[in-house]
C-alpha atoms as a PDB file:
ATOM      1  CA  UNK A   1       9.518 -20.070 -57.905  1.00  0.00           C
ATOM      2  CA  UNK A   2       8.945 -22.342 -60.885  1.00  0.00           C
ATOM      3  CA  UNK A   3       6.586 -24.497 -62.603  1.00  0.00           C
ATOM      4  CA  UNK A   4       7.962 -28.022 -61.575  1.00  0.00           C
ATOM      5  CA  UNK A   5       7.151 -31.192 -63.589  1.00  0.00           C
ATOM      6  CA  UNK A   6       5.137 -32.905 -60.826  1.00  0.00           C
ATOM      7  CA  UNK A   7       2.420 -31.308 -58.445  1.00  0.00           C
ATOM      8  CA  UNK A   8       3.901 -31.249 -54.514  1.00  0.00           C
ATOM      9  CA  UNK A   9       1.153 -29.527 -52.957  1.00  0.00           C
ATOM     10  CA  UNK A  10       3.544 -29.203 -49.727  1.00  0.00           C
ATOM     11  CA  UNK A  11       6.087 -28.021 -51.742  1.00  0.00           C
ATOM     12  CA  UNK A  12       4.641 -25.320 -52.747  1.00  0.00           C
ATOM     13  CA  UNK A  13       2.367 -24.303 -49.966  1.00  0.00           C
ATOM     14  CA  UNK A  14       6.250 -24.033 -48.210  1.00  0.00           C
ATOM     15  CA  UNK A  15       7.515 -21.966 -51.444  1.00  0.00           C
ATOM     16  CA  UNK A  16       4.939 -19.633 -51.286  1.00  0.00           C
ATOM     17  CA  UNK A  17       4.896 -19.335 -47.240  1.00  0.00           C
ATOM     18  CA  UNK A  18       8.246 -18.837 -47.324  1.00  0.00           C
ATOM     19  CA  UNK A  19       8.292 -16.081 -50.076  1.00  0.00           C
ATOM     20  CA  UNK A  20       5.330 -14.157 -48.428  1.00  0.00           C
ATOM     21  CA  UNK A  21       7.778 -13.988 -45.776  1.00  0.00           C
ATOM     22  CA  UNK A  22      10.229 -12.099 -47.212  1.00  0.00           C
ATOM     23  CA  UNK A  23       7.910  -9.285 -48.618  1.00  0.00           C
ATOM     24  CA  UNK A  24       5.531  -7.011 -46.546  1.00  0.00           C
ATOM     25  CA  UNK A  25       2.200  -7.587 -48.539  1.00  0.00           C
ATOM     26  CA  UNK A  26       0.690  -5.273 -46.504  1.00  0.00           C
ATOM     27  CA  UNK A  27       2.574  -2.513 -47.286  1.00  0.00           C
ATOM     28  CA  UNK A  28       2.271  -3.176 -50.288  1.00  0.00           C
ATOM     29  CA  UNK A  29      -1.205  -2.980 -50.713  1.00  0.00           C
ATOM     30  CA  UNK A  30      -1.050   0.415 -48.754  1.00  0.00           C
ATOM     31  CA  UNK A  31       1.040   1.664 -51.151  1.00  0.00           C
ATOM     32  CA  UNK A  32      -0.359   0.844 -54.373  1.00  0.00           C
ATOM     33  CA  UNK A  33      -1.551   3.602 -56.133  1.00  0.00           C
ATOM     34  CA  UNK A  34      -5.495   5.512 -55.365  1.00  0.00           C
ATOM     35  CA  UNK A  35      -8.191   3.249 -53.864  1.00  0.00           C
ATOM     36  CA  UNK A  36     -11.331   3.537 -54.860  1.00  0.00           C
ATOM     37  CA  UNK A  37     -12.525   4.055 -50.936  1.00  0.00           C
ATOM     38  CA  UNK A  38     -11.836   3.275 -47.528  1.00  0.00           C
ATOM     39  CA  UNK A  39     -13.784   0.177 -45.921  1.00  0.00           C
ATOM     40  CA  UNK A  40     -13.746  -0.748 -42.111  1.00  0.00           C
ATOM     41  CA  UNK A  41     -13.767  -4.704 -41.253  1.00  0.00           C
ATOM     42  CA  UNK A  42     -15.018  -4.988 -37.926  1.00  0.00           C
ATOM     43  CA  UNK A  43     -13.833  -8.881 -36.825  1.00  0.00           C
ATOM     44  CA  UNK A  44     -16.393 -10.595 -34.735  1.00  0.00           C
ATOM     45  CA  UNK A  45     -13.568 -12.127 -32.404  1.00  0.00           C
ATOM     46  CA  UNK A  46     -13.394 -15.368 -31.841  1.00  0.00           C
ATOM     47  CA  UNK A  47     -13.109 -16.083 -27.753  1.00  0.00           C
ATOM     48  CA  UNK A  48      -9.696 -17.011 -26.319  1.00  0.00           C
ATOM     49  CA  UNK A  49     -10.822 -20.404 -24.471  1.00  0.00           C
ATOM     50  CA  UNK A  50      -9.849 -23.155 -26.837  1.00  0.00           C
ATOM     51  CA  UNK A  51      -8.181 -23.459 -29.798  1.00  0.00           C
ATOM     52  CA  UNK A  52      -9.839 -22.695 -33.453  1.00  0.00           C
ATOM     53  CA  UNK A  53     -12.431 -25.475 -34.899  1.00  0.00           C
ATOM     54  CA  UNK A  54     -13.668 -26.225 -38.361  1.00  0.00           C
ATOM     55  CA  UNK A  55     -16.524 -24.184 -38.010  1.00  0.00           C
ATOM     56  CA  UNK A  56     -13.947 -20.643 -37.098  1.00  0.00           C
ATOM     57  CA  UNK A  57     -11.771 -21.834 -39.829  1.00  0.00           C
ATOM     58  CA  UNK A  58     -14.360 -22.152 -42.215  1.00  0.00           C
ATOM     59  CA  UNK A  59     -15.761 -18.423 -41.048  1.00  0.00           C
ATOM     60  CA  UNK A  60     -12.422 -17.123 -41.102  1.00  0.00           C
ATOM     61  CA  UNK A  61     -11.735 -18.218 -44.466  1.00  0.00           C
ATOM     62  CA  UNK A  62     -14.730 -16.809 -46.036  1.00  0.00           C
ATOM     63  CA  UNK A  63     -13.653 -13.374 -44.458  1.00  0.00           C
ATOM     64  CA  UNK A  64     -10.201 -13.693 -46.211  1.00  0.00           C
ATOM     65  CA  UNK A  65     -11.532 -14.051 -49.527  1.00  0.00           C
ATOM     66  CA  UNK A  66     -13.972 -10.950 -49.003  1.00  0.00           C
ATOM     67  CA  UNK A  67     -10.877  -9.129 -48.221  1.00  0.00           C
ATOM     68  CA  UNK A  68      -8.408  -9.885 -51.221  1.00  0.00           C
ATOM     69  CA  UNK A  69     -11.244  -9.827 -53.710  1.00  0.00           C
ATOM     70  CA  UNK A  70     -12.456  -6.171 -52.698  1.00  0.00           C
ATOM     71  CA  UNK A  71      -8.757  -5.360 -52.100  1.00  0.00           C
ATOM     72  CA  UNK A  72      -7.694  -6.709 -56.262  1.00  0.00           C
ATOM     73  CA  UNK A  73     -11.077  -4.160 -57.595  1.00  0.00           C
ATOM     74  CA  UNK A  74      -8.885  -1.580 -55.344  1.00  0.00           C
ATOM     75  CA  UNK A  75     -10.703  -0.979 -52.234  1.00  0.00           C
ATOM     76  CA  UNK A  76      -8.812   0.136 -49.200  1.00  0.00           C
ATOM     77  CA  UNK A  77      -9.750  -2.161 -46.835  1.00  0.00           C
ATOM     78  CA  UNK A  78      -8.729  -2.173 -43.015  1.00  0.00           C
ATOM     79  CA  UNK A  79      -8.634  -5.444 -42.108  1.00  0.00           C
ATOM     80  CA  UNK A  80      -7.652  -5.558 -38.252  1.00  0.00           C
ATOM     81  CA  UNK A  81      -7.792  -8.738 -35.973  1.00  0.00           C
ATOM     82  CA  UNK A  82     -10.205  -8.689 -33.212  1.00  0.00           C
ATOM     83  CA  UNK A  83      -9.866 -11.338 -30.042  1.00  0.00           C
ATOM     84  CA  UNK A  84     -12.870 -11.849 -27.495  1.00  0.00           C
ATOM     85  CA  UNK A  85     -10.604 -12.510 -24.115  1.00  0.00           C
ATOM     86  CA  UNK A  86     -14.046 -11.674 -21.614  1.00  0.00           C
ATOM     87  CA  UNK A  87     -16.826 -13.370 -20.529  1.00  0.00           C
ATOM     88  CA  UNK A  88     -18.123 -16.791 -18.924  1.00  0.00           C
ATOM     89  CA  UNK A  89     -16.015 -18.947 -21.563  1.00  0.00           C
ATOM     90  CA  UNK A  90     -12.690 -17.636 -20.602  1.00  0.00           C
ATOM     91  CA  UNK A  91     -13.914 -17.742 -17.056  1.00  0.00           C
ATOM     92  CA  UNK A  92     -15.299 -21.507 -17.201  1.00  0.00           C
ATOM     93  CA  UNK A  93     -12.069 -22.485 -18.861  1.00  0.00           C
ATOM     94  CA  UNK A  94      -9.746 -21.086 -16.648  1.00  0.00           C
ATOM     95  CA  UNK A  95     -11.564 -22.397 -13.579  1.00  0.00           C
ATOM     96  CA  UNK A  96     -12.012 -25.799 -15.029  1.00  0.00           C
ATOM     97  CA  UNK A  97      -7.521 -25.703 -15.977  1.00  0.00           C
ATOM     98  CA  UNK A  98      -7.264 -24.622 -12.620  1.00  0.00           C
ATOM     99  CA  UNK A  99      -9.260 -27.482 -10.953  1.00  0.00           C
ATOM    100  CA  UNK A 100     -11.538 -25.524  -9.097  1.00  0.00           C
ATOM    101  CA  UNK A 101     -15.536 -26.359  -8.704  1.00  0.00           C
ATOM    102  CA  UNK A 102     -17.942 -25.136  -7.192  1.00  0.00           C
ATOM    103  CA  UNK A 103     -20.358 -21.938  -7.063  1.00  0.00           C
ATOM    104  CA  UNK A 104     -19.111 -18.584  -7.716  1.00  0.00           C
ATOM    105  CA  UNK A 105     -19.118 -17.236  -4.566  1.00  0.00           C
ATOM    106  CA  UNK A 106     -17.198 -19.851  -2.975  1.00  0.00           C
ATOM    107  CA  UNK A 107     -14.066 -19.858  -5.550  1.00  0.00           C
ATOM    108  CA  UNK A 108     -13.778 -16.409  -5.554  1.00  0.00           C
ATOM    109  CA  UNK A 109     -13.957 -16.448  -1.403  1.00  0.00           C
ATOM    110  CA  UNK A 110     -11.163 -19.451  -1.863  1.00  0.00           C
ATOM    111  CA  UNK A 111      -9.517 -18.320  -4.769  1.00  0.00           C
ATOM    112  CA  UNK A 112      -9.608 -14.512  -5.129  1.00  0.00           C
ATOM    113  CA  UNK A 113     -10.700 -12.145  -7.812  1.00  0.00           C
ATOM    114  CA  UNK A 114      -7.127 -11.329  -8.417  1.00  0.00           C
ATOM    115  CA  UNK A 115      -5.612 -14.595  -9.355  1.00  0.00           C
ATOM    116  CA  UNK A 116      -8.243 -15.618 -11.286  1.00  0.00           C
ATOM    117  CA  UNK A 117      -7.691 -12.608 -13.361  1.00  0.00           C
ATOM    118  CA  UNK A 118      -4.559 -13.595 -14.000  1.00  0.00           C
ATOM    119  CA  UNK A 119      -4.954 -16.886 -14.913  1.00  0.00           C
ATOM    120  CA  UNK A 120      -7.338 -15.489 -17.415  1.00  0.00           C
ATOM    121  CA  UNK A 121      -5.098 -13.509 -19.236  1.00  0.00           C
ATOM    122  CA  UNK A 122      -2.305 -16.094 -19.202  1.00  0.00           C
ATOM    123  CA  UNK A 123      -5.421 -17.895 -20.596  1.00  0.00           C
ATOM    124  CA  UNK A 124      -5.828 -16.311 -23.505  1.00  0.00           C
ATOM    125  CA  UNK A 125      -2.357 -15.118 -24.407  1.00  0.00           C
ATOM    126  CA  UNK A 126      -1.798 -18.925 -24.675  1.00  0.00           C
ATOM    127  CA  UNK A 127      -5.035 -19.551 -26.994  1.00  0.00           C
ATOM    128  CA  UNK A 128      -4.193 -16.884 -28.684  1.00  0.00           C
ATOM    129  CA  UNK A 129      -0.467 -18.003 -29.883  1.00  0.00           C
ATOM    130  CA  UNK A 130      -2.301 -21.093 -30.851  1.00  0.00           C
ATOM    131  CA  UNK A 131      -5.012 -19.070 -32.920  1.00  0.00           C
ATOM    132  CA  UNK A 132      -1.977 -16.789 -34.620  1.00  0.00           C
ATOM    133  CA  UNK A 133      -0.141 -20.380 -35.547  1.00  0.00           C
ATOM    134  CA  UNK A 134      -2.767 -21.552 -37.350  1.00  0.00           C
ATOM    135  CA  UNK A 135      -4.104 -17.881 -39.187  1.00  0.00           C
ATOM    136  CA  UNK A 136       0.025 -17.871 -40.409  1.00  0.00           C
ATOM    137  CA  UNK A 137      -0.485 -21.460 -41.648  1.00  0.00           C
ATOM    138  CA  UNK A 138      -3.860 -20.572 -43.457  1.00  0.00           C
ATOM    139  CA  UNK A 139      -1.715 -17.197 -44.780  1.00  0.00           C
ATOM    140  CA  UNK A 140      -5.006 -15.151 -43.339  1.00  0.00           C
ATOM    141  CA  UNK A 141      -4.700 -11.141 -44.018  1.00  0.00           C
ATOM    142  CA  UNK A 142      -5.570 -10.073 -40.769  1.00  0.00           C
ATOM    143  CA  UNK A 143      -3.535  -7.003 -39.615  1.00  0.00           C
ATOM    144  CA  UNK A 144      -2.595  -8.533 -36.646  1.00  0.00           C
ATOM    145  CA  UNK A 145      -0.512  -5.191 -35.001  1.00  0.00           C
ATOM    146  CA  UNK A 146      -3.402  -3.533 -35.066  1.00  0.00           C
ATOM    147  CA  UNK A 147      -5.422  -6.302 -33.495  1.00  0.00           C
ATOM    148  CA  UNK A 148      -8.137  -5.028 -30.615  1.00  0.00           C
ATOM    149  CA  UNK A 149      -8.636  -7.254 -27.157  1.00  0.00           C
ATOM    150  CA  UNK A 150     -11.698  -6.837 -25.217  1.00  0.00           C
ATOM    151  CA  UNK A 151      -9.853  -6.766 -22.077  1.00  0.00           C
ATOM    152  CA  UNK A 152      -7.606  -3.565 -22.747  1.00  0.00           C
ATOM    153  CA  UNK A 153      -8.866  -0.090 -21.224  1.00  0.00           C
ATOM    154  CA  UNK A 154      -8.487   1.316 -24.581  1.00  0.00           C
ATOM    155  CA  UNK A 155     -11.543  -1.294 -25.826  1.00  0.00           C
ATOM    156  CA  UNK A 156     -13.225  -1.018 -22.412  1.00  0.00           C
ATOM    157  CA  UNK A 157     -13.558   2.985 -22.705  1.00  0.00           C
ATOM    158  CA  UNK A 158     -14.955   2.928 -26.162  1.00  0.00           C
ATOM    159  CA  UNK A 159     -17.722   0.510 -24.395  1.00  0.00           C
ATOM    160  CA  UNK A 160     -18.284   2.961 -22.122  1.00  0.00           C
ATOM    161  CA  UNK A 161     -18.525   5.821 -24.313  1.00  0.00           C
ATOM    162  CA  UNK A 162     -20.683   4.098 -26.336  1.00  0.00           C
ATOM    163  CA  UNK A 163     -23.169   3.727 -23.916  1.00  0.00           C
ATOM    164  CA  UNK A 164     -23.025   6.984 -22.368  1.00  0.00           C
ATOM    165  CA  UNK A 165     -23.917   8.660 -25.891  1.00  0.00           C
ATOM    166  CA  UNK A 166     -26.831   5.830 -26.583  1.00  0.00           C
ATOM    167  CA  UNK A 167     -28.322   7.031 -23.270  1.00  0.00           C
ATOM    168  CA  UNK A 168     -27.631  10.688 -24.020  1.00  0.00           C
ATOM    169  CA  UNK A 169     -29.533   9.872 -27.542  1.00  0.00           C
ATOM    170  CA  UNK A 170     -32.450   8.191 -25.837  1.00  0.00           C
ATOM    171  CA  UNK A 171     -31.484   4.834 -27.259  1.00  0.00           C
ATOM    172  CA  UNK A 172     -30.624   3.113 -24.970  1.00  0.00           C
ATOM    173  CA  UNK A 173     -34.319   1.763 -22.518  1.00  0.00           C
ATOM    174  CA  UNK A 174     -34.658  -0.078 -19.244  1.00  0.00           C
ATOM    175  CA  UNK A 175     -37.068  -2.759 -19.383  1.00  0.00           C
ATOM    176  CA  UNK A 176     -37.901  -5.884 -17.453  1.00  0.00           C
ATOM    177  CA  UNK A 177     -37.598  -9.327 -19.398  1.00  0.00           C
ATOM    178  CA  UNK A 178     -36.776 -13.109 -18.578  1.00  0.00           C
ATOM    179  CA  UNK A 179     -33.765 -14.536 -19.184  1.00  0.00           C
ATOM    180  CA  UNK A 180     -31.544 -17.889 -18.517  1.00  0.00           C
ATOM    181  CA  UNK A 181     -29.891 -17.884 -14.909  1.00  0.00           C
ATOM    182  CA  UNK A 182     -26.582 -19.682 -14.076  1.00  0.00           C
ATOM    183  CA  UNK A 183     -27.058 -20.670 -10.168  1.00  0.00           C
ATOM    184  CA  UNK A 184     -23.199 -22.081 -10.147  1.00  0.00           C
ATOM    185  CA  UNK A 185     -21.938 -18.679 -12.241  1.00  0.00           C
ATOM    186  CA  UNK A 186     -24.425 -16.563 -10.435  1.00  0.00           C
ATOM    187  CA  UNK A 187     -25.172 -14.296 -13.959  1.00  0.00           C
ATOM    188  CA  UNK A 188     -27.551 -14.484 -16.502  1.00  0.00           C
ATOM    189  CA  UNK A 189     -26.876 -16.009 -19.790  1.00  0.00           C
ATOM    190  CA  UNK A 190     -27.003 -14.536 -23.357  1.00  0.00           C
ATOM    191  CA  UNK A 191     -28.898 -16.367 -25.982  1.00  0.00           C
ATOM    192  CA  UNK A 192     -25.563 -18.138 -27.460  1.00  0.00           C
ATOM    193  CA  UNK A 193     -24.487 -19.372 -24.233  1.00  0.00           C
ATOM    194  CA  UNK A 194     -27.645 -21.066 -23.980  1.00  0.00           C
ATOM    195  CA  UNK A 195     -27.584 -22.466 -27.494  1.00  0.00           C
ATOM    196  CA  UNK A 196     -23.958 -23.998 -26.892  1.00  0.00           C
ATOM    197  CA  UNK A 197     -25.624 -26.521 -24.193  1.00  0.00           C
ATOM    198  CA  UNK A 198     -28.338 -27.102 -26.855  1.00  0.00           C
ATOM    199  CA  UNK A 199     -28.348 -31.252 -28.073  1.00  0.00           C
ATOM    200  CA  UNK A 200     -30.843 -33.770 -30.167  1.00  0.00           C
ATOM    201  CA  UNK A 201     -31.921 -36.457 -27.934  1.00  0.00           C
ATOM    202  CA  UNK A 202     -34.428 -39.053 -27.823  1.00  0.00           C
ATOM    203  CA  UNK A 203     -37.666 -38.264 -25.950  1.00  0.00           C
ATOM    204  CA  UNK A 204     -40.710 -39.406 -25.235  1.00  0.00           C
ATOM    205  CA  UNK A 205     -43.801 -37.947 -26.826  1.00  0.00           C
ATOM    206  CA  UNK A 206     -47.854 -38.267 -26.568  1.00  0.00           C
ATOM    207  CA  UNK A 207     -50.926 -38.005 -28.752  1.00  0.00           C
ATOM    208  CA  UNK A 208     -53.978 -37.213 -27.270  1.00  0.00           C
ATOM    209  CA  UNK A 209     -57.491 -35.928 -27.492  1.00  0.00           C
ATOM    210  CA  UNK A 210     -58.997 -32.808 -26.832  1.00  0.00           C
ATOM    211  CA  UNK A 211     -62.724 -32.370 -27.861  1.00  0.00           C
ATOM    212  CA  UNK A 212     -64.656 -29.374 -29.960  1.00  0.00           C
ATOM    213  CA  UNK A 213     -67.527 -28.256 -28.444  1.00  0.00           C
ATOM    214  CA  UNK A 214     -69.084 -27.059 -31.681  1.00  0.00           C
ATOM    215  CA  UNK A 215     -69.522 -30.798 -33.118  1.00  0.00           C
ATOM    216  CA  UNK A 216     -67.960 -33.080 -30.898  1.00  0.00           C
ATOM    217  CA  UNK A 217     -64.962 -34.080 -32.817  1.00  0.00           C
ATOM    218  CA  UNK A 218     -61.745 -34.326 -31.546  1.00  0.00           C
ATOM    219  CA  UNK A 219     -58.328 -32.494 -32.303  1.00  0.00           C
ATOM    220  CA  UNK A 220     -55.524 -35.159 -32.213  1.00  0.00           C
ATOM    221  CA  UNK A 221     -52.995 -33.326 -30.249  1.00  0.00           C
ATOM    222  CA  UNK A 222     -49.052 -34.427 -30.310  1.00  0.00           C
ATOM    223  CA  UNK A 223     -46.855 -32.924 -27.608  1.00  0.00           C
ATOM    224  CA  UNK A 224     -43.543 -34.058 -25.979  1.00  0.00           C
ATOM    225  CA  UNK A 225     -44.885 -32.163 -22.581  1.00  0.00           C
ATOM    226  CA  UNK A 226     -47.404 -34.132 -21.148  1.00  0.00           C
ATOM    227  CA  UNK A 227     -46.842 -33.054 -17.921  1.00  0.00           C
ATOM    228  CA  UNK A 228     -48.344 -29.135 -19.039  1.00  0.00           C
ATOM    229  CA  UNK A 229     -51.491 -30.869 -19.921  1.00  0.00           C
ATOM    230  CA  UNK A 230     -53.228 -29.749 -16.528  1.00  0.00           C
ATOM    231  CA  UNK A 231     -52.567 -25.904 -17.318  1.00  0.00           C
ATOM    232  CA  UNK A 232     -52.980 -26.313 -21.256  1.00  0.00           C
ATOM    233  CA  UNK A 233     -55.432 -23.347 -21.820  1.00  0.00           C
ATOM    234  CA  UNK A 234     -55.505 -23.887 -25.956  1.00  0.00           C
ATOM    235  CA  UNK A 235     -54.080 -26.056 -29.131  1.00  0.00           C
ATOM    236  CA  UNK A 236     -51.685 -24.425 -31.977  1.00  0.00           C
ATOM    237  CA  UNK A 237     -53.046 -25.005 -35.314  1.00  0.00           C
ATOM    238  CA  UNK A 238     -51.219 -24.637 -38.439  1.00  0.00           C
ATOM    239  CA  UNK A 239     -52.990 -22.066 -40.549  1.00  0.00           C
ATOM    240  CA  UNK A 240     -51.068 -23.336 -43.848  1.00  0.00           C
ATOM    241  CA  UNK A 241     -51.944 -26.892 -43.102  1.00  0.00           C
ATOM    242  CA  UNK A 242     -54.940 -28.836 -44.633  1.00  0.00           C
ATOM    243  CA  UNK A 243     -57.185 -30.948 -42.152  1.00  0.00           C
ATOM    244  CA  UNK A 244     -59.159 -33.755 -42.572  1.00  0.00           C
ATOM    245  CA  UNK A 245     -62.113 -35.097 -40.298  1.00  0.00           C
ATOM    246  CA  UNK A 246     -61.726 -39.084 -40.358  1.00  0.00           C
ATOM    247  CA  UNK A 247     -63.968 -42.028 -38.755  1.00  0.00           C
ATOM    248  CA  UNK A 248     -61.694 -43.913 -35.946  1.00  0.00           C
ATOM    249  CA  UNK A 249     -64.063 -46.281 -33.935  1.00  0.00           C
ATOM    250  CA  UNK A 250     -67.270 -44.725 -33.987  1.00  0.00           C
ATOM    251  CA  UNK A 251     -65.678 -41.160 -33.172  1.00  0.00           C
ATOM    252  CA  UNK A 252     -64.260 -38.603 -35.353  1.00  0.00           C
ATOM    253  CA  UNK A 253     -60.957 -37.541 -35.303  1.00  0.00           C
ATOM    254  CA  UNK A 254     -59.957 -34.036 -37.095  1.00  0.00           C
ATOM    255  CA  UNK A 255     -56.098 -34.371 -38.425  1.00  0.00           C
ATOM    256  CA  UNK A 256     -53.644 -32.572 -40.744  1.00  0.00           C
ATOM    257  CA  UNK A 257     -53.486 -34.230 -44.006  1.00  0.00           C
ATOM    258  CA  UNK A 258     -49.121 -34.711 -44.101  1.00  0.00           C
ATOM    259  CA  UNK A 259     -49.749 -36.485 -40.806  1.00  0.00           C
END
């Protein structure tokens, strides 16, 4: 490669692709001299229902430069991929390329465990050439032979294992708590699922007035739940907040001072 006279920023994103190509960096980097120790990257792996966003690129990224700036002060650094292939995502997404509705119960009577399965898997082998397309065009470090998928016994074990020493260790409890309930996917949600469906929209709200016994003032109230008013048992105050008691027709009205 050479300096030309005028910048080609596709030129030479295509020079240097092409001459990373002909040179096993890895190896390389294996094979350069001591390292000052031996650090693990455990990927949180992106899920095999759709193809990469912004938002993974942007993650992604970040992770790439941790890796070749610990690797140049000559760290050994194992940096394997990771893909998330399990779960409802992969699930919803296969049912919904499929065309199939309904509750879960019903598709699987319909459809079978077996072939939805499968269509999972060729699922996510399909994301995933996708996701390796784009991690080549972004020239990402990953070690991508030694890449781990959730859905392999060899991952599934290690889960197991896992959980058979935290209960062995008296770490791992049984408890009672309330969660988020899918009635179509008949399963509970985690907190993330929940925060995908999560949106700003426009809503009505209310002031009201709720009356102190003590001196007969009243607390201006502001809550976009009227309808809890009949089991309201008390009113959140801001402890940080300043309040001010103000004249408003003959009554007097106790508000924070920002409002």
């Amino acid at each position: 490669m050479h300096l030309a006279k005028e910048f080609d920023s596709k030129k030479i994103e295509d020079e240097i692709r092409s001459h990373n190509a002909k040179i096993d960096i890895q190896k390389m980097i294996s094979e350069s001299g001591d390292k000052k120790s031996k650090i693990v990257f455990i990927e949180g792996p992106p899920t095999m229902n759709g193809i990469p966003h912004a938002g993974h690129l942007r993650g992604r990224v970040m992770k790439d430069f941790w890796y070749r700036y610990m690797t140049l002060k000559g760290h050994n650094i194992v940096f394997n991929a990771g893909w998330d292939t399990q779960g409802l995502p992969v699930e919803l997404q296969a049912e919904k390329e499929l065309g199939i509705t309904g509750g879960k119960t019903e598709i699987l009577k319909s459809f079978g465990i077996e072939k939805l399965v499968v269509e999972c898997k060729r699922l996510v082998h399909k994301y995933h050439e996708k996701w390796i397309k784009v991690d080549q065009l972004l020239g990402m470090s990953f070690n991508q032979e030694k890449a781990y998928w959730t859905y392999k016994d060899e991952f599934i074990e290690r889960e197991w294992q896992f959980l058979k020493k935290a209960h062995e260790t008296g770490i791992l409890t049984e408890g009672y708590r309330v969660v988020a309930y899918c009635p179509s996917c008949q399963t509970s949600l985690s907190h993330a699922e929940v925060n995908q469906g999560y949106d700003m929209v426009q809503d009505p709200s209310l002031y009201y007035k709720v009356k102190l016994e003590s001196d007969g003032a009243f607390l201006i109230v502001w809550t976009t739940m009227p309808f809890t008013l009949v089991t309201d048992a008390m009113v959140g105050l801001n402890p940080e907040e300043n309040y001010h008691y103000v004249k408003v027709e003959g009554e007097t009205w106790v508000v924070g001072e920002k409002r």
